[in-house]
PDB file of N, CA and C in Angstrom:
ATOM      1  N   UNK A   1     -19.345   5.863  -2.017  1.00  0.00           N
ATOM      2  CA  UNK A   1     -18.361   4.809  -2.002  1.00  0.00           C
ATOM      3  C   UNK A   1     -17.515   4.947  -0.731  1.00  0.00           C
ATOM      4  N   UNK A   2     -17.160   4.057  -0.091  1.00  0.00           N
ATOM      5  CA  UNK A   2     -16.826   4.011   1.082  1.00  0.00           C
ATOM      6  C   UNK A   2     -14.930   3.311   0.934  1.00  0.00           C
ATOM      7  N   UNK A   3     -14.353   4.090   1.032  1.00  0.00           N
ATOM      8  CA  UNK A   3     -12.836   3.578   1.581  1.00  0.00           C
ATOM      9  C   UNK A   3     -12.673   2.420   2.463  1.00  0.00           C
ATOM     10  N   UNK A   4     -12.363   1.298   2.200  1.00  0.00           N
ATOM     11  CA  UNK A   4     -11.825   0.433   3.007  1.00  0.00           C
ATOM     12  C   UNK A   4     -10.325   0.277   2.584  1.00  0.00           C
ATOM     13  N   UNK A   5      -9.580  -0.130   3.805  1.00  0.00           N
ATOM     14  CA  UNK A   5     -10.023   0.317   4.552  1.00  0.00           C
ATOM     15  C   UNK A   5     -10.226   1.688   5.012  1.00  0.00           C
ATOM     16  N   UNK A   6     -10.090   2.438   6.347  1.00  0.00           N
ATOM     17  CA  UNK A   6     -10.730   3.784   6.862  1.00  0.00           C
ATOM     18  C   UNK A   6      -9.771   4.136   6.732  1.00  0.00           C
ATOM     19  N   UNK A   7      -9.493   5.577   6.680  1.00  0.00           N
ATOM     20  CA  UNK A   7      -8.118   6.554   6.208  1.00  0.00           C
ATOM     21  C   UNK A   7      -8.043   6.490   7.800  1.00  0.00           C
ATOM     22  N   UNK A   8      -9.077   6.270   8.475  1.00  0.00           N
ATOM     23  CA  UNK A   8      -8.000   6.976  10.105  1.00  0.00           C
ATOM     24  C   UNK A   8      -7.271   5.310  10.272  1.00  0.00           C
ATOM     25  N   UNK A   9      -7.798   4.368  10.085  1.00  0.00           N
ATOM     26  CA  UNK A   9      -7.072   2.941  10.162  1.00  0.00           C
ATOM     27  C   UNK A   9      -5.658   3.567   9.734  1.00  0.00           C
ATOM     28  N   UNK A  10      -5.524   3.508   8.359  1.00  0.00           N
ATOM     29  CA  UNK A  10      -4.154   3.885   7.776  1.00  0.00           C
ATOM     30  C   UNK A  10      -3.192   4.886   8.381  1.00  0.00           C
ATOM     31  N   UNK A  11      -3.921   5.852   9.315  1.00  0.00           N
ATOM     32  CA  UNK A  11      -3.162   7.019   9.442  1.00  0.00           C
ATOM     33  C   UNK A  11      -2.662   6.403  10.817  1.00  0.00           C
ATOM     34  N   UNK A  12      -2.914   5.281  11.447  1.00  0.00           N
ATOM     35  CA  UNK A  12      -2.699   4.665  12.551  1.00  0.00           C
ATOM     36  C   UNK A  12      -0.782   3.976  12.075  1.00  0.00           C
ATOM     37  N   UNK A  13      -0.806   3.440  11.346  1.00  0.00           N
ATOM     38  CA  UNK A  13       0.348   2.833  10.783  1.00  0.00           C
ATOM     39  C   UNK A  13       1.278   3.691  10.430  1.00  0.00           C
ATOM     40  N   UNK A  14       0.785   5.188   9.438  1.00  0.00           N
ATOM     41  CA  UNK A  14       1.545   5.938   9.072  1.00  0.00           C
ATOM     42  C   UNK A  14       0.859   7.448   9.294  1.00  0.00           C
ATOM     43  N   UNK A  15       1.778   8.129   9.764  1.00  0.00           N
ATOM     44  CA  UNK A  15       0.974   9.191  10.716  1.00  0.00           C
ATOM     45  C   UNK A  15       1.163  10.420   9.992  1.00  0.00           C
ATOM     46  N   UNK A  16       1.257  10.373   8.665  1.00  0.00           N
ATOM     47  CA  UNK A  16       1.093  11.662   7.641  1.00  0.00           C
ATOM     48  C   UNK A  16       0.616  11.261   6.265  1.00  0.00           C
ATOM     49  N   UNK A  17      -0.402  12.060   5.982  1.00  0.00           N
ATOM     50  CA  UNK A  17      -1.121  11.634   4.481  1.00  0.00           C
ATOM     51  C   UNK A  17      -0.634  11.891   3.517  1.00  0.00           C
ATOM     52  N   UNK A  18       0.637  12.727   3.387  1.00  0.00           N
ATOM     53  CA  UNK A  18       1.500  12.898   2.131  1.00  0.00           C
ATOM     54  C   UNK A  18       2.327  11.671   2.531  1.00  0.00           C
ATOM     55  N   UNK A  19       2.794  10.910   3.065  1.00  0.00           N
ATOM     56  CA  UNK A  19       3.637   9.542   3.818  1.00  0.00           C
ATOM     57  C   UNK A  19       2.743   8.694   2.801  1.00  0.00           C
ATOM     58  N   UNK A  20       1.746   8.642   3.557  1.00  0.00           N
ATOM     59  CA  UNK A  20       1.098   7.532   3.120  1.00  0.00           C
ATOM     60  C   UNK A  20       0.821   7.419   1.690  1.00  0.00           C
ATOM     61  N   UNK A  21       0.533   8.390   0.913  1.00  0.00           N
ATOM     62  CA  UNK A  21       0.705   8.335  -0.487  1.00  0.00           C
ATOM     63  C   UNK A  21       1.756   8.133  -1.238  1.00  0.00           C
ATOM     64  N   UNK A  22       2.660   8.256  -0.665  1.00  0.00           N
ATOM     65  CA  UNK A  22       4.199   7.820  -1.206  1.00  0.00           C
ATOM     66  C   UNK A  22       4.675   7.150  -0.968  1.00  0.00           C
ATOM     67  N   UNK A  23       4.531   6.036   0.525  1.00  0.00           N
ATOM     68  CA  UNK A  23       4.063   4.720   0.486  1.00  0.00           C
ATOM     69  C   UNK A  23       3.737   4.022  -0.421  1.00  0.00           C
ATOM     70  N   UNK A  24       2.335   3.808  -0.262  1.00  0.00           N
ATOM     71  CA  UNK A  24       1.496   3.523  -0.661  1.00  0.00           C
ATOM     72  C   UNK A  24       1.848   3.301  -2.310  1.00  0.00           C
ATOM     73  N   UNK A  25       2.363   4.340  -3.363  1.00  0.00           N
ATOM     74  CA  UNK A  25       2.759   4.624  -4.575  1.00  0.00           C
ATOM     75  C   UNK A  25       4.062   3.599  -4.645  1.00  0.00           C
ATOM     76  N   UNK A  26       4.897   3.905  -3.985  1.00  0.00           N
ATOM     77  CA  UNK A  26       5.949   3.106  -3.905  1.00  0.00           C
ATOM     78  C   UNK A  26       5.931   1.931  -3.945  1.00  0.00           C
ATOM     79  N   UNK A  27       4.960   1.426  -2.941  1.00  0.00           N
ATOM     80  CA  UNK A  27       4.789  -0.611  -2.744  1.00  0.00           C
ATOM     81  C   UNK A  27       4.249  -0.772  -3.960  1.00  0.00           C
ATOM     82  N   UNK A  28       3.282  -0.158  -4.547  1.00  0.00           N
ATOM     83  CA  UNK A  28       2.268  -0.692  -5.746  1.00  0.00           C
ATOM     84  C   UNK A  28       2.897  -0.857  -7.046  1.00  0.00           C
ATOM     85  N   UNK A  29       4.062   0.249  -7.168  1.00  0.00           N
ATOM     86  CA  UNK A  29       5.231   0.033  -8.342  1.00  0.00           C
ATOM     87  C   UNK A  29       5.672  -1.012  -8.147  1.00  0.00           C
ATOM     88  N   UNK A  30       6.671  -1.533  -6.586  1.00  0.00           N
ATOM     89  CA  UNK A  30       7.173  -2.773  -6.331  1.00  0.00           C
ATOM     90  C   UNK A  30       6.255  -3.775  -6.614  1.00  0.00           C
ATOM     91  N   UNK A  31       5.084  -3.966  -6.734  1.00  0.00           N
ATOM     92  CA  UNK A  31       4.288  -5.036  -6.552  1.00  0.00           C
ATOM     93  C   UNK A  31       3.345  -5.668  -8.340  1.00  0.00           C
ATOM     94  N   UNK A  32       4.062  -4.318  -8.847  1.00  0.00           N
ATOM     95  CA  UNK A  32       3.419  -4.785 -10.181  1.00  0.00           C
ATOM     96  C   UNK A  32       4.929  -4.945 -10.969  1.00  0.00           C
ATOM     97  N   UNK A  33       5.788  -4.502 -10.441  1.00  0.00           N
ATOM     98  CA  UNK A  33       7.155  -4.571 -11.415  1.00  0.00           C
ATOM     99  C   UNK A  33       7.251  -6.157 -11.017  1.00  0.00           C
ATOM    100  N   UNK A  34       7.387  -6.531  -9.964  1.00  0.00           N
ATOM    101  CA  UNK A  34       7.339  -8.154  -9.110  1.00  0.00           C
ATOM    102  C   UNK A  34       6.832  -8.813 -10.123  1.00  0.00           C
ATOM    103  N   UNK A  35       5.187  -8.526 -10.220  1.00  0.00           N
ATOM    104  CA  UNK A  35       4.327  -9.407 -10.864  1.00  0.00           C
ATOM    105  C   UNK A  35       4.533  -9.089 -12.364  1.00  0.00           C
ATOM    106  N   UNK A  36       4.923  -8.435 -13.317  1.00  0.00           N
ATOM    107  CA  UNK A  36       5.375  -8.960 -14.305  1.00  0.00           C
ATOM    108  C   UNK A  36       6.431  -9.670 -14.677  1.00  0.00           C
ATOM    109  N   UNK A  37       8.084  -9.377 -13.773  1.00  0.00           N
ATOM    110  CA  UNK A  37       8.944 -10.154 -14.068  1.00  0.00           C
ATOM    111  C   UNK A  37       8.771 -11.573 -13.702  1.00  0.00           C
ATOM    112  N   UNK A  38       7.535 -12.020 -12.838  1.00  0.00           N
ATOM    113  CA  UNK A  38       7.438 -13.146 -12.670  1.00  0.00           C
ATOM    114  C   UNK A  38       6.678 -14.116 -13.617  1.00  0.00           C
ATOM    115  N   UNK A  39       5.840 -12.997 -14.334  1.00  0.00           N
ATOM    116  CA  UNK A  39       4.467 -13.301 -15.163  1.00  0.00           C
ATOM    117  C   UNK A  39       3.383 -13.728 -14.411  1.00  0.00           C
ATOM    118  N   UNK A  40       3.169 -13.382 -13.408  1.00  0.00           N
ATOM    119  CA  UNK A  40       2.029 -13.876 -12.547  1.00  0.00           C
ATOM    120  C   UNK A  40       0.974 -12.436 -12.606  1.00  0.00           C
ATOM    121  N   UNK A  41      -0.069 -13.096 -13.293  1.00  0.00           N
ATOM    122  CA  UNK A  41      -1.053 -12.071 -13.411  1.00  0.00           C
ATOM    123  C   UNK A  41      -1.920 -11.833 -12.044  1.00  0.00           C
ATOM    124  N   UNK A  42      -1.975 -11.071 -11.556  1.00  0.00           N
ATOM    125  CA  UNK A  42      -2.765 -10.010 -10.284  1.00  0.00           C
ATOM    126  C   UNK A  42      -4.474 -10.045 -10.806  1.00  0.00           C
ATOM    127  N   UNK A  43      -5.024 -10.639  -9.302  1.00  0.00           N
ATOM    128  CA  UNK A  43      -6.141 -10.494  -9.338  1.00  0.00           C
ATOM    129  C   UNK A  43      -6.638  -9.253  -8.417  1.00  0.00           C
ATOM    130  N   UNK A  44      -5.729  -8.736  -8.506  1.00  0.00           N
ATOM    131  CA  UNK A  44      -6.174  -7.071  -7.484  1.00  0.00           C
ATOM    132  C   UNK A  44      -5.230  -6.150  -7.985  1.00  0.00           C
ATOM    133  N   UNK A  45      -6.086  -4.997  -7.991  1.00  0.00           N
ATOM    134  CA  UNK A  45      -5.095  -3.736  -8.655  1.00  0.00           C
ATOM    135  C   UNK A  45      -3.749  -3.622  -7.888  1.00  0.00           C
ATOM    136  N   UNK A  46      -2.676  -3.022  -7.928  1.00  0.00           N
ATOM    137  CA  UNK A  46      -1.714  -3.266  -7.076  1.00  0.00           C
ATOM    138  C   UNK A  46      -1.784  -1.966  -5.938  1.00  0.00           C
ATOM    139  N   UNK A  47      -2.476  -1.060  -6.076  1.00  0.00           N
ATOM    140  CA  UNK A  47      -2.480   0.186  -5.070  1.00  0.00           C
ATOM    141  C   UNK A  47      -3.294  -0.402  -4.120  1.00  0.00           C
ATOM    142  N   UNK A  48      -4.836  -1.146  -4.415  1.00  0.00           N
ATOM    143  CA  UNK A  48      -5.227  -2.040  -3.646  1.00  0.00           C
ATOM    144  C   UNK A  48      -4.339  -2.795  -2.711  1.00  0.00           C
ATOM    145  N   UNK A  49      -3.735  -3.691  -3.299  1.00  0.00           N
ATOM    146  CA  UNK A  49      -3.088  -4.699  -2.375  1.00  0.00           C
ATOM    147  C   UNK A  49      -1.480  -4.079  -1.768  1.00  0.00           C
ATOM    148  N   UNK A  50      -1.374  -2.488  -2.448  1.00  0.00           N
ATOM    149  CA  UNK A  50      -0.366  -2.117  -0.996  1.00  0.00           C
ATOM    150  C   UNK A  50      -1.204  -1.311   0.238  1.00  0.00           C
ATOM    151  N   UNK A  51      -2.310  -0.803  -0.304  1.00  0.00           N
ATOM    152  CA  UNK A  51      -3.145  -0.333   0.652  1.00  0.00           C
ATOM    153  C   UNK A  51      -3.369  -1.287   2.327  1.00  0.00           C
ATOM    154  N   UNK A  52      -3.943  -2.368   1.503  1.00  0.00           N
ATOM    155  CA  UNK A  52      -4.329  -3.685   2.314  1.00  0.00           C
ATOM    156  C   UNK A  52      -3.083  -3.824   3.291  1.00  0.00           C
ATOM    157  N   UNK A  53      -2.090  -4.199   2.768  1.00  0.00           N
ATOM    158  CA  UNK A  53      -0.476  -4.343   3.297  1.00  0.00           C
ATOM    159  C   UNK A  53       0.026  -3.230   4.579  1.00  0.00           C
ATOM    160  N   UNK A  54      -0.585  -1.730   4.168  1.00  0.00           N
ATOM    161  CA  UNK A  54      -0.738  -1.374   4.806  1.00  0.00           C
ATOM    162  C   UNK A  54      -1.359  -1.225   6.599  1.00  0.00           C
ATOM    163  N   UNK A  55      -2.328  -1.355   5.984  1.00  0.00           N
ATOM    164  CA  UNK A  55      -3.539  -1.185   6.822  1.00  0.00           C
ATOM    165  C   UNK A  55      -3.213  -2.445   7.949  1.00  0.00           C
ATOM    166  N   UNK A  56      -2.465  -3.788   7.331  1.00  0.00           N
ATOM    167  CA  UNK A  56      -2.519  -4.885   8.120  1.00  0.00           C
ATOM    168  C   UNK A  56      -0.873  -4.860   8.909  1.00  0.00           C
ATOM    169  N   UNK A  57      -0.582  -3.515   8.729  1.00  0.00           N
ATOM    170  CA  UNK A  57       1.164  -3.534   9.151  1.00  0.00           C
ATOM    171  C   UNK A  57       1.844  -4.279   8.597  1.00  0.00           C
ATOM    172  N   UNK A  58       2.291  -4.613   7.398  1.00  0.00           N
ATOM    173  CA  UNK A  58       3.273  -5.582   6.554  1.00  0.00           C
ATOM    174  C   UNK A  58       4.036  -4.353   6.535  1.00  0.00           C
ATOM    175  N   UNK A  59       4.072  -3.046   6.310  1.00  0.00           N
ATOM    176  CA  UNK A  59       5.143  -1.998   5.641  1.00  0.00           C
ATOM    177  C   UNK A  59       5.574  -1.328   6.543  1.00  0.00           C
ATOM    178  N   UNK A  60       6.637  -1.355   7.528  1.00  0.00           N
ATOM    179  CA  UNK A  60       7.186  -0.734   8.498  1.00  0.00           C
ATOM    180  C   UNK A  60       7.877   0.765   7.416  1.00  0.00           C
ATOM    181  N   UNK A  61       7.086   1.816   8.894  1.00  0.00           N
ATOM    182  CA  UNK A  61       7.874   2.883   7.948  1.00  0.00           C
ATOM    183  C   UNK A  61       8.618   3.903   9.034  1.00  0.00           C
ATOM    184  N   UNK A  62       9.709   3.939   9.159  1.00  0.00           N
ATOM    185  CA  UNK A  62      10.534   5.142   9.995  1.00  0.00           C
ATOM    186  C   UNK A  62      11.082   5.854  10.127  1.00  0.00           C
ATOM    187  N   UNK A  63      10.251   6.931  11.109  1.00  0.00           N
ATOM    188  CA  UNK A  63      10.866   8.245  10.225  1.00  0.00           C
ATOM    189  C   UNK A  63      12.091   8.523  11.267  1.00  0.00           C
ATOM    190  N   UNK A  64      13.026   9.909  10.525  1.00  0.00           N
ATOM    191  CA  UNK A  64      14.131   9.804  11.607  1.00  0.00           C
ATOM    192  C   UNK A  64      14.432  11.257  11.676  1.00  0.00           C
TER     193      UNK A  64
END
């Protein structure tokens, strides 16, 4: 089974793999807590579609 997208894609956006999992964890809570208070049922798992979000730079992350 093949990761899409590529972990080095992702590691391009966010440049530590414990980051990115806590990311990543974080948006997918936001994104399913969203979609129930709205009642809008998800046609994609939500770790999926923060992954994606990722990968396409929607999630600015900075470290300091």
């Amino acid at each position: 089974m093949m990761l899409y997208p590529p972990m080095k894609d992702l590691l391009k956006e966010i440049p530590s793999r414990y980051m990115l999992v806590n990311v990543v964890a974080q948006r997918a809570r936001q994104i399913a807590s969203e979609a129930e208070s709205a009642g809008i049922p998800l046609d994609d798992k939500p770790v999926s579609m923060a992954i994606r979000e990722v990968a396409d730079g929607k999630i600015d992350v900075t470290t300091e």
